[in-house]
PDB file of N, CA and C in Angstrom:
ATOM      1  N   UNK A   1      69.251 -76.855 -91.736  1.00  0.00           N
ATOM      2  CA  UNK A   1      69.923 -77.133 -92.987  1.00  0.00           C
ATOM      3  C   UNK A   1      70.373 -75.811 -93.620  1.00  0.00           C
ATOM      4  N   UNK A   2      71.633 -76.224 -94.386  1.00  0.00           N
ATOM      5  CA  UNK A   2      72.204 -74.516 -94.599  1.00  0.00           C
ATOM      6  C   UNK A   2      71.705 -74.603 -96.355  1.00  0.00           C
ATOM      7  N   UNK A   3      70.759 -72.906 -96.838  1.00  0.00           N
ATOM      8  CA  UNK A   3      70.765 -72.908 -97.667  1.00  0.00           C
ATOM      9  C   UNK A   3      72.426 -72.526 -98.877  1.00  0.00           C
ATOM     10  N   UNK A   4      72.297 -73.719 -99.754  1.00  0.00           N
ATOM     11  CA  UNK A   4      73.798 -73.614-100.595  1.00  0.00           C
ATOM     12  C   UNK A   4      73.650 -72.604-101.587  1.00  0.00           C
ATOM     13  N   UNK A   5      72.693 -71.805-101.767  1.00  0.00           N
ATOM     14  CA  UNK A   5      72.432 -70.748-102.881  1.00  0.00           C
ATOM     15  C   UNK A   5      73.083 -69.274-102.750  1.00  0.00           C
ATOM     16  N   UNK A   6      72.963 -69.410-101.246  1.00  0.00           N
ATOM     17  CA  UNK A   6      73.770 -67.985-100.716  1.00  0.00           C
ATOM     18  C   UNK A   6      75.175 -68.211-100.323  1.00  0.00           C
ATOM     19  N   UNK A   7      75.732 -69.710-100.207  1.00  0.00           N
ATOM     20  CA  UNK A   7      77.284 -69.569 -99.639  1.00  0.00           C
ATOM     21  C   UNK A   7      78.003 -68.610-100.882  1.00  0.00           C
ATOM     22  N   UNK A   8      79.199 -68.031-100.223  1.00  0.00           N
ATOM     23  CA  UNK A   8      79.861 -67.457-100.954  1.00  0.00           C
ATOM     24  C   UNK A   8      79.424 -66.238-101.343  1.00  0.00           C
ATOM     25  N   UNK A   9      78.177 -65.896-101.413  1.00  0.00           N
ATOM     26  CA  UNK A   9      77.491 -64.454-101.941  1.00  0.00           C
ATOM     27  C   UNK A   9      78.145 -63.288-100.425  1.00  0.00           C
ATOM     28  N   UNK A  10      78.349 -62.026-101.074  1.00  0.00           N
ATOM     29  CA  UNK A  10      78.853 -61.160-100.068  1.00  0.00           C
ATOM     30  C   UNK A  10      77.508 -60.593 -99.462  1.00  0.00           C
ATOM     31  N   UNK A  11      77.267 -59.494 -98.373  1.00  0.00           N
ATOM     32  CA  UNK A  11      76.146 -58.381 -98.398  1.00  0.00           C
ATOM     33  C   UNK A  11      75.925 -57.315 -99.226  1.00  0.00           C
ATOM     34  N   UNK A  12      77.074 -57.351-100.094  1.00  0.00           N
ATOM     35  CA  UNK A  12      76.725 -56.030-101.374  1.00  0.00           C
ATOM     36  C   UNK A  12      75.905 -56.636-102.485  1.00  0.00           C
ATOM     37  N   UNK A  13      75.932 -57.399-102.485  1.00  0.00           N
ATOM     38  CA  UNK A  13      75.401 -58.704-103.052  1.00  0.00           C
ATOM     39  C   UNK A  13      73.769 -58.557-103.028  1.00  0.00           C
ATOM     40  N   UNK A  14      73.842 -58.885-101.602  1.00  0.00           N
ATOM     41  CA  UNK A  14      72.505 -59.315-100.961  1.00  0.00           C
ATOM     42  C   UNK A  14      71.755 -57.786-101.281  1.00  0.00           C
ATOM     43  N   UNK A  15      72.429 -56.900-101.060  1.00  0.00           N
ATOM     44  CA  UNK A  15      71.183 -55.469-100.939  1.00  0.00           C
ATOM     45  C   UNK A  15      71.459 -54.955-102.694  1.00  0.00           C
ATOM     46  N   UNK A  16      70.374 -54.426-103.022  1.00  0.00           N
ATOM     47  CA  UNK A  16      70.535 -54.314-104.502  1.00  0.00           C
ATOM     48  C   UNK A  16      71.048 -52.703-104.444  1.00  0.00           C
ATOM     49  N   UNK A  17      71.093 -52.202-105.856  1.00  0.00           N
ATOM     50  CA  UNK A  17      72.106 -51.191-106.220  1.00  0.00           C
ATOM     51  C   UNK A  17      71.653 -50.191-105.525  1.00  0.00           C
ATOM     52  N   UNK A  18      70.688 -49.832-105.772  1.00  0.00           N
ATOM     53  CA  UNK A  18      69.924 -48.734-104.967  1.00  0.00           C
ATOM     54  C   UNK A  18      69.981 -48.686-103.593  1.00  0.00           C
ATOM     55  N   UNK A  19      69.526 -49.731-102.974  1.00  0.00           N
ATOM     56  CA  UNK A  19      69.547 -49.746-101.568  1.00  0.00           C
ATOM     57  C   UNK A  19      71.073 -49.717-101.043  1.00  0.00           C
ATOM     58  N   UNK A  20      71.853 -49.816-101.326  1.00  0.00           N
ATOM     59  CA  UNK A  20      73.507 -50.198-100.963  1.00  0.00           C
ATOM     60  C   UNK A  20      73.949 -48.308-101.237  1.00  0.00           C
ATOM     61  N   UNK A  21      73.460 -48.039-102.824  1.00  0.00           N
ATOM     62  CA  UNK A  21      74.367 -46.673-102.345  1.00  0.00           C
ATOM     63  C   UNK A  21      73.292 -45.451-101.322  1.00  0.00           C
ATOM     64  N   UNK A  22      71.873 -45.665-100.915  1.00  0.00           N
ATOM     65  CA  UNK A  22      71.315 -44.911-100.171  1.00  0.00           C
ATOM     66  C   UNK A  22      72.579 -45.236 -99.017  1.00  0.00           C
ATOM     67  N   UNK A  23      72.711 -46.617 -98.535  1.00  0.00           N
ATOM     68  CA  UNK A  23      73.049 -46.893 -97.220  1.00  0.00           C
ATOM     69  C   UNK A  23      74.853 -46.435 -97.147  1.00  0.00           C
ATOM     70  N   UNK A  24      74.866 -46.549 -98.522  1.00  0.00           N
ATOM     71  CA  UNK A  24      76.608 -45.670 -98.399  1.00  0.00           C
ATOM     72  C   UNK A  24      76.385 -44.297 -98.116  1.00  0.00           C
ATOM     73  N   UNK A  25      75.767 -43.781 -98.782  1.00  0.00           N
ATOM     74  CA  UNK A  25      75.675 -42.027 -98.740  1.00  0.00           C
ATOM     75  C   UNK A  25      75.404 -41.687 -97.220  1.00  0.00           C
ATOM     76  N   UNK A  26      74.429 -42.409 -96.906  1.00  0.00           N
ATOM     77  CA  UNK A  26      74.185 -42.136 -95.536  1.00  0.00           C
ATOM     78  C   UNK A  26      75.193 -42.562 -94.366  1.00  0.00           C
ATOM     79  N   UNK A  27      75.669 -43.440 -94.800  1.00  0.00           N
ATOM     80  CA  UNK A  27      76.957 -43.894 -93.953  1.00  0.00           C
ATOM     81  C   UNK A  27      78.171 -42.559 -93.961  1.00  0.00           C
ATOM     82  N   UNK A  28      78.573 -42.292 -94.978  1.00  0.00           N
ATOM     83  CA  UNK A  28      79.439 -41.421 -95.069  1.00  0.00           C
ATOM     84  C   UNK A  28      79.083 -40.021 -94.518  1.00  0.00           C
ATOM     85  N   UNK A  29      77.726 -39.610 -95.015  1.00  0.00           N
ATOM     86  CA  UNK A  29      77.170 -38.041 -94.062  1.00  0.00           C
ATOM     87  C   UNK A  29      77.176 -38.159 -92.651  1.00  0.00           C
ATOM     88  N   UNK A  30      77.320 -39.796 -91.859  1.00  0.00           N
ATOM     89  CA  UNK A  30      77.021 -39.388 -90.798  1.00  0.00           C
ATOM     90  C   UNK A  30      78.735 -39.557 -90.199  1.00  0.00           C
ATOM     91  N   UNK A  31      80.069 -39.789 -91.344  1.00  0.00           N
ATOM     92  CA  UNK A  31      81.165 -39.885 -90.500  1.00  0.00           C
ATOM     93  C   UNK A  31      81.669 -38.501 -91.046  1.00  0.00           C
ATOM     94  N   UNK A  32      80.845 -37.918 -91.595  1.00  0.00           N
ATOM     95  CA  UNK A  32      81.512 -36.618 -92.228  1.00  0.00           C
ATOM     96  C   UNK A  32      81.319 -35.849 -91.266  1.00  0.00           C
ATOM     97  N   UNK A  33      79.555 -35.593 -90.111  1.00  0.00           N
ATOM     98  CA  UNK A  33      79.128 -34.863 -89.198  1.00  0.00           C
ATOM     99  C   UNK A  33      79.829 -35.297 -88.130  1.00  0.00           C
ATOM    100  N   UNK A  34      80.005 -36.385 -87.840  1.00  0.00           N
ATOM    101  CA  UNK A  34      81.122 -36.546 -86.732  1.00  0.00           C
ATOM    102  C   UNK A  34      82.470 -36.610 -86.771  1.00  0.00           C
ATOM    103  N   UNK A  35      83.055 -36.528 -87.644  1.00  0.00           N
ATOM    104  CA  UNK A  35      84.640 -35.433 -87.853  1.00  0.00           C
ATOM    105  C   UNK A  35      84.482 -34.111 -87.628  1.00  0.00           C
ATOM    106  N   UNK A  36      83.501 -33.623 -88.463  1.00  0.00           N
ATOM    107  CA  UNK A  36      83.181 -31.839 -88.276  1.00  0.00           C
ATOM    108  C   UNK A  36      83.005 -31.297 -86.602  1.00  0.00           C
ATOM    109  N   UNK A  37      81.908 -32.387 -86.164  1.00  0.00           N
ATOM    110  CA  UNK A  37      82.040 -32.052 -84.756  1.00  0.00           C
ATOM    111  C   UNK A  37      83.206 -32.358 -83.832  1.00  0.00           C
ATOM    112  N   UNK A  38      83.690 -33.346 -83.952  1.00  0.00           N
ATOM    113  CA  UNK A  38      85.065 -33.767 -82.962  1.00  0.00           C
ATOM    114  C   UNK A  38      86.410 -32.868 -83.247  1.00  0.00           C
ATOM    115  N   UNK A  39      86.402 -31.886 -84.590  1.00  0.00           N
ATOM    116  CA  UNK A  39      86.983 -31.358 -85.211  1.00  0.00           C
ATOM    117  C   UNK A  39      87.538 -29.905 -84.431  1.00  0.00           C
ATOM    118  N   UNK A  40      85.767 -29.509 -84.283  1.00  0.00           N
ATOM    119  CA  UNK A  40      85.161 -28.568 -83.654  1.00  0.00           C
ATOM    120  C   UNK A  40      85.605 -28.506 -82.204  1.00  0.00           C
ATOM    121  N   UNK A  41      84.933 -29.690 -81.438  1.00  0.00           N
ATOM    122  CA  UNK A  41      85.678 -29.720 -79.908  1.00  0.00           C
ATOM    123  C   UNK A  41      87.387 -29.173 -79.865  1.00  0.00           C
ATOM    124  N   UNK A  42      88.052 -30.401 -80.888  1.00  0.00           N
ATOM    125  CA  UNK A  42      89.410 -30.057 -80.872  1.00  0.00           C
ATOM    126  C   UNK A  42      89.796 -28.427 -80.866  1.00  0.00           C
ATOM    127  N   UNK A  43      89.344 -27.778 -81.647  1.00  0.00           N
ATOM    128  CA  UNK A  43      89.763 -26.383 -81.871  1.00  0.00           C
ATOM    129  C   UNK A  43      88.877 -25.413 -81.262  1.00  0.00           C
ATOM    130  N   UNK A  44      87.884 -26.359 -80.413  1.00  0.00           N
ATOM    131  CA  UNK A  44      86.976 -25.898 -79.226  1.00  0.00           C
ATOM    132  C   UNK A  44      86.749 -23.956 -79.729  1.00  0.00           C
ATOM    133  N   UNK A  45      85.893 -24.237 -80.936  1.00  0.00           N
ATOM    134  CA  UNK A  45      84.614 -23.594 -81.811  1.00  0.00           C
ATOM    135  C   UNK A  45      83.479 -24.235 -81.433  1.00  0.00           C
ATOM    136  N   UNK A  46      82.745 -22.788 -81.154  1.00  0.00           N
ATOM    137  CA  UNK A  46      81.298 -22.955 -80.903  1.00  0.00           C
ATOM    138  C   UNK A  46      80.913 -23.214 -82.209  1.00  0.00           C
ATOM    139  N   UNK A  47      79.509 -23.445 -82.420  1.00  0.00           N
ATOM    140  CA  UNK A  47      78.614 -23.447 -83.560  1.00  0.00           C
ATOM    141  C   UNK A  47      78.833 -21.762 -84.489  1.00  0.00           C
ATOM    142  N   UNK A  48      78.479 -20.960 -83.432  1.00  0.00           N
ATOM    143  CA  UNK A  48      78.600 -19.714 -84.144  1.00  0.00           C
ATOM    144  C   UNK A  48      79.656 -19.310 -84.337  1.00  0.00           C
ATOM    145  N   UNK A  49      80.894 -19.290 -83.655  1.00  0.00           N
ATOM    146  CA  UNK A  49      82.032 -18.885 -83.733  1.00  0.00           C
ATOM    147  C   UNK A  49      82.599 -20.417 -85.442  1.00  0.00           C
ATOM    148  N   UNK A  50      82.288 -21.394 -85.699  1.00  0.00           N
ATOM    149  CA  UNK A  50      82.599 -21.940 -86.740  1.00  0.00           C
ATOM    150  C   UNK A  50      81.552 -21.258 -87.997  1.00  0.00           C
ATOM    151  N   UNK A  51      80.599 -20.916 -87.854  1.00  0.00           N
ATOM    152  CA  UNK A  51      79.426 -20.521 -88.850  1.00  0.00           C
ATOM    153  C   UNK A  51      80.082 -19.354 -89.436  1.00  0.00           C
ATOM    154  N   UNK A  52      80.501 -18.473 -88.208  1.00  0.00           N
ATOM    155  CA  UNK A  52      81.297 -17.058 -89.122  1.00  0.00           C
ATOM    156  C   UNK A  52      82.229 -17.041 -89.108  1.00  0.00           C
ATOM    157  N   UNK A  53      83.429 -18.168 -89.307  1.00  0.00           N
ATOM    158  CA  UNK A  53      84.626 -18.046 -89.952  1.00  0.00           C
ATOM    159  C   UNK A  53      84.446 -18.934 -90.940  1.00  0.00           C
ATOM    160  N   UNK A  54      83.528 -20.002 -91.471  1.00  0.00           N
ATOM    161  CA  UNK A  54      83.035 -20.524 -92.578  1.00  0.00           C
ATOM    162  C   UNK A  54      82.617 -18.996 -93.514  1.00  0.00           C
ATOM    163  N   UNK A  55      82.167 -18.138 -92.829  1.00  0.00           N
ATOM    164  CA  UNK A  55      81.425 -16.995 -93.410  1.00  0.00           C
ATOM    165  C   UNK A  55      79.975 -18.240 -94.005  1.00  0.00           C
ATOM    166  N   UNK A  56      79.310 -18.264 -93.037  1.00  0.00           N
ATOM    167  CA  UNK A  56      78.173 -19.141 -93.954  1.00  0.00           C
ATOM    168  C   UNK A  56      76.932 -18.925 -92.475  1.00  0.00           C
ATOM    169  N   UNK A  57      76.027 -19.520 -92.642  1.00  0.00           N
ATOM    170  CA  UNK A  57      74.877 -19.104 -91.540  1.00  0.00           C
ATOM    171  C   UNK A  57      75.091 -20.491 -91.024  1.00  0.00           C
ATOM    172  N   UNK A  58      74.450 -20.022 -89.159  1.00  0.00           N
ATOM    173  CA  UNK A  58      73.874 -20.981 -88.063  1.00  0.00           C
ATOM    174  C   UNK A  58      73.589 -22.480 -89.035  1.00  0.00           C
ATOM    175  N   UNK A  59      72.344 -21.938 -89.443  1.00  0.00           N
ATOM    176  CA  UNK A  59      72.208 -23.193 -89.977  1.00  0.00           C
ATOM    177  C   UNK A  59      72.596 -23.830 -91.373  1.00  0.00           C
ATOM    178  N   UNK A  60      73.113 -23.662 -92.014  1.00  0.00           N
ATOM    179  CA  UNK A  60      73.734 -24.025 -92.942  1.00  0.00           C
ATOM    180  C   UNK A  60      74.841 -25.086 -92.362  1.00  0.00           C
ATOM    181  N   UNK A  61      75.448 -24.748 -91.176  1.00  0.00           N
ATOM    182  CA  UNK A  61      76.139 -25.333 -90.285  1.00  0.00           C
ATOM    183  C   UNK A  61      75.543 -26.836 -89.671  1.00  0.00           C
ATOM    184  N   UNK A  62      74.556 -26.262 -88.813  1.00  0.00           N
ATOM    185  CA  UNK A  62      73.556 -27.298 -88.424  1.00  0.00           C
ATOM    186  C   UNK A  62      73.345 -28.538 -89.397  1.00  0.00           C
ATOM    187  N   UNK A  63      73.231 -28.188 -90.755  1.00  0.00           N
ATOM    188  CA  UNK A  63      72.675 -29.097 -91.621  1.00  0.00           C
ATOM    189  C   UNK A  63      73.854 -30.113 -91.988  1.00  0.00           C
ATOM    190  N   UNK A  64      74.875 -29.085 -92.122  1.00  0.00           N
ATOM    191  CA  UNK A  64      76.336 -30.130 -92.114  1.00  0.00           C
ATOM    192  C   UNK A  64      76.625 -30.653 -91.146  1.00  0.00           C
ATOM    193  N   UNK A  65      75.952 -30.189 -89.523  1.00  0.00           N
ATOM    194  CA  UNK A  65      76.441 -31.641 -88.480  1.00  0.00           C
ATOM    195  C   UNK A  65      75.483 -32.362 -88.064  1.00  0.00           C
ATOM    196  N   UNK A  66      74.074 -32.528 -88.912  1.00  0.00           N
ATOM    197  CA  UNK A  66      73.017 -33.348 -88.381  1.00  0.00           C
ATOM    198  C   UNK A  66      73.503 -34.397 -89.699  1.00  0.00           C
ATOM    199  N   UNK A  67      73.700 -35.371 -88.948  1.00  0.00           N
ATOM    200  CA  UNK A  67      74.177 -36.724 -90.008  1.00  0.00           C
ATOM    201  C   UNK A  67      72.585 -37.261 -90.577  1.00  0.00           C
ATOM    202  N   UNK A  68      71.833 -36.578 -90.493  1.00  0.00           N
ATOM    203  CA  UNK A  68      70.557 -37.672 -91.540  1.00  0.00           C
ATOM    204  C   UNK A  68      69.948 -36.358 -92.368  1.00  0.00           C
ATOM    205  N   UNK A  69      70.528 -35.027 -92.456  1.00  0.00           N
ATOM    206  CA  UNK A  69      70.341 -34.331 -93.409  1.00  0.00           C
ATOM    207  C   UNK A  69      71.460 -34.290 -94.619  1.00  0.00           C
ATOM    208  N   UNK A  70      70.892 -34.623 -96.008  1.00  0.00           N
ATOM    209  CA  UNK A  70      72.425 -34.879 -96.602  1.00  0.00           C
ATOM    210  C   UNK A  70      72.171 -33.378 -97.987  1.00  0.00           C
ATOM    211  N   UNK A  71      71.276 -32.530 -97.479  1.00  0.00           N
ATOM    212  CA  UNK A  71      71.555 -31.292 -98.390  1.00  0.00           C
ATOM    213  C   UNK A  71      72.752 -30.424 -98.445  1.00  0.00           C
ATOM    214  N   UNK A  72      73.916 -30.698 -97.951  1.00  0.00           N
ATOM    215  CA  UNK A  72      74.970 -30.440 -97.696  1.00  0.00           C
ATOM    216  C   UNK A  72      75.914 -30.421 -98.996  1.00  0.00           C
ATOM    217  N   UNK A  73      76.586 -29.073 -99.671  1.00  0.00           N
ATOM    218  CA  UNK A  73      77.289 -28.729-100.555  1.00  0.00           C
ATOM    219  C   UNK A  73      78.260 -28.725-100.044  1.00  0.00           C
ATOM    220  N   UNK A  74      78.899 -28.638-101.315  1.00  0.00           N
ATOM    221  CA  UNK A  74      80.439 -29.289-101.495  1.00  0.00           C
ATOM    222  C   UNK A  74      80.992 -28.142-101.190  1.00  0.00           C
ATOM    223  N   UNK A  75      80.483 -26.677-101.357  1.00  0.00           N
ATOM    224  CA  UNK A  75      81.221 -25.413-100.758  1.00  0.00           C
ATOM    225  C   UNK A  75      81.341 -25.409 -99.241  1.00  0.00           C
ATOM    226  N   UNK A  76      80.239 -25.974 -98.679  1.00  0.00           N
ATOM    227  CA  UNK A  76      79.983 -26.032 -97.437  1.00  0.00           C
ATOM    228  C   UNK A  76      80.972 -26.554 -96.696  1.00  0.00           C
ATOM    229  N   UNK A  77      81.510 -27.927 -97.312  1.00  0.00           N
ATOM    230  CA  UNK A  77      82.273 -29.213 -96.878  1.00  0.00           C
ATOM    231  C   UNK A  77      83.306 -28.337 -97.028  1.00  0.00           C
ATOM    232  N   UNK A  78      83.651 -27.899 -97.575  1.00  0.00           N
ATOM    233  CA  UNK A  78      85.236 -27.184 -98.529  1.00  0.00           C
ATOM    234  C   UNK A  78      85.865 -25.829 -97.377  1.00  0.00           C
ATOM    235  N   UNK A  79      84.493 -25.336 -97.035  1.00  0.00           N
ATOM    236  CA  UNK A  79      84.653 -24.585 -96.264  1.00  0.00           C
ATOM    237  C   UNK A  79      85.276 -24.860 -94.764  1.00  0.00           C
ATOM    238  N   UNK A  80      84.132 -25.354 -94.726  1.00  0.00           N
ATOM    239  CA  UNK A  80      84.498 -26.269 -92.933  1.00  0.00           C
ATOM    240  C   UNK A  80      86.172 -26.722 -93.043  1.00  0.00           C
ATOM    241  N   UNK A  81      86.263 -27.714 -93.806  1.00  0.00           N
ATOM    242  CA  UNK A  81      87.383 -27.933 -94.127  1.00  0.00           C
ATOM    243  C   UNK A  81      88.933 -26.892 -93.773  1.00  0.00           C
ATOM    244  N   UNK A  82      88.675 -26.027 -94.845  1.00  0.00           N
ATOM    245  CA  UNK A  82      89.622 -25.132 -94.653  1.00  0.00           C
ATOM    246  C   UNK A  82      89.721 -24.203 -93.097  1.00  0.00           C
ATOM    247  N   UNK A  83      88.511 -23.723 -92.680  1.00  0.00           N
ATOM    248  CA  UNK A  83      88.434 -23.602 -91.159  1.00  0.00           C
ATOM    249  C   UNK A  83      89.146 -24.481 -89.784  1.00  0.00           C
ATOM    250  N   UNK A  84      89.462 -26.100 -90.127  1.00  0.00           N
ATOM    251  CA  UNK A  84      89.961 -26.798 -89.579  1.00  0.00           C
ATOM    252  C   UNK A  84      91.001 -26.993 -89.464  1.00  0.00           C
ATOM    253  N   UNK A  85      91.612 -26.482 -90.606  1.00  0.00           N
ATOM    254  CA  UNK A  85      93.567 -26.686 -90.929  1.00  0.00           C
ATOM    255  C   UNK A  85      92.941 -28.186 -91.603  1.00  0.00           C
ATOM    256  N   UNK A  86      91.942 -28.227 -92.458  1.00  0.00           N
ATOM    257  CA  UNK A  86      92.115 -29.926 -93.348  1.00  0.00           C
ATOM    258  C   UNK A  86      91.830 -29.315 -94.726  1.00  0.00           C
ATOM    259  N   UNK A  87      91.619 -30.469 -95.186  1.00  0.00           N
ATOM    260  CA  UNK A  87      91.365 -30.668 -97.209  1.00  0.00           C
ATOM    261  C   UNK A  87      90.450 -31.420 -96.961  1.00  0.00           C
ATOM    262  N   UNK A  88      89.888 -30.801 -98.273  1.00  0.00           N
ATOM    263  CA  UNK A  88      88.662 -31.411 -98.582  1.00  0.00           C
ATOM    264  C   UNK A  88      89.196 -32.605 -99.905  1.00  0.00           C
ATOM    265  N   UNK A  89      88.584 -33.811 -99.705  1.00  0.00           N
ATOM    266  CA  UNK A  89      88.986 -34.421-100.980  1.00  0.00           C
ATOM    267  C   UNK A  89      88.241 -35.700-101.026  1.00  0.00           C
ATOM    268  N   UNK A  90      87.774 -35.856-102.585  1.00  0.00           N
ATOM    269  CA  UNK A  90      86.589 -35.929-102.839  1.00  0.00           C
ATOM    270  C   UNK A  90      87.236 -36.979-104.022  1.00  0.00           C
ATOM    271  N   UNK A  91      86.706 -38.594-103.915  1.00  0.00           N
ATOM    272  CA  UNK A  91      87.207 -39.800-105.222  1.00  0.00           C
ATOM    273  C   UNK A  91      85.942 -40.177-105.579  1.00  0.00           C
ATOM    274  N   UNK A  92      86.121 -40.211-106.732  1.00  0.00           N
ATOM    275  CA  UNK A  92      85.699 -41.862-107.312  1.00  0.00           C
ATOM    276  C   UNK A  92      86.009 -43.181-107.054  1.00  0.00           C
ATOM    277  N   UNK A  93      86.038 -44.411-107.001  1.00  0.00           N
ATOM    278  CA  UNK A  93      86.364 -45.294-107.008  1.00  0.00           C
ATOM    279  C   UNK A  93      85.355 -46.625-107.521  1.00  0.00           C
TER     280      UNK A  93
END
């Protein structure tokens, strides 16, 4: 028997506020680390050879392409960015 309490309800719905934007944030750090890396292949940069034209350290790097670390600054992002031939750009919505 189908419960009628949930027809029509979405999954943003279903997960409450908190839990929905952990699972956004984390969603997004991990398509941010895999652009940076596929980015990387493309313009076929090592780790170190991207770290010092970021002008930024090894790992500072690292932390921006491990998708479940999200201590990652916006200089960081901005940086990489500009290293790539991209923009950084950053909404509300």
């Amino acid at each position: 028997m189908i419960n009628k309490e949930y027809l029509g309800s979405n999954f943003d719905d279903f997960l409450e506020e908190d839990l929905l934007a952990d699972v956004e944030s984390r969603a997004i750090k991990r398509v941010i680390a895999l652009q940076v890396a596929e980015l990387m292949k493309e313009h076929k940069l090592s780790k170190t050879a991207m770290a010092k034209r970021m002008d930024t350290s090894r790992s500072a790097l690292d932390r921006l392409l491990d998708p479940d670390n999200e201590s990652v600054t916006l200089y960081t992002l901005e940086r990489a960015a500009l290293v790539l031939g991209k923009r950084l750009q950053v909404n509300f919505v």
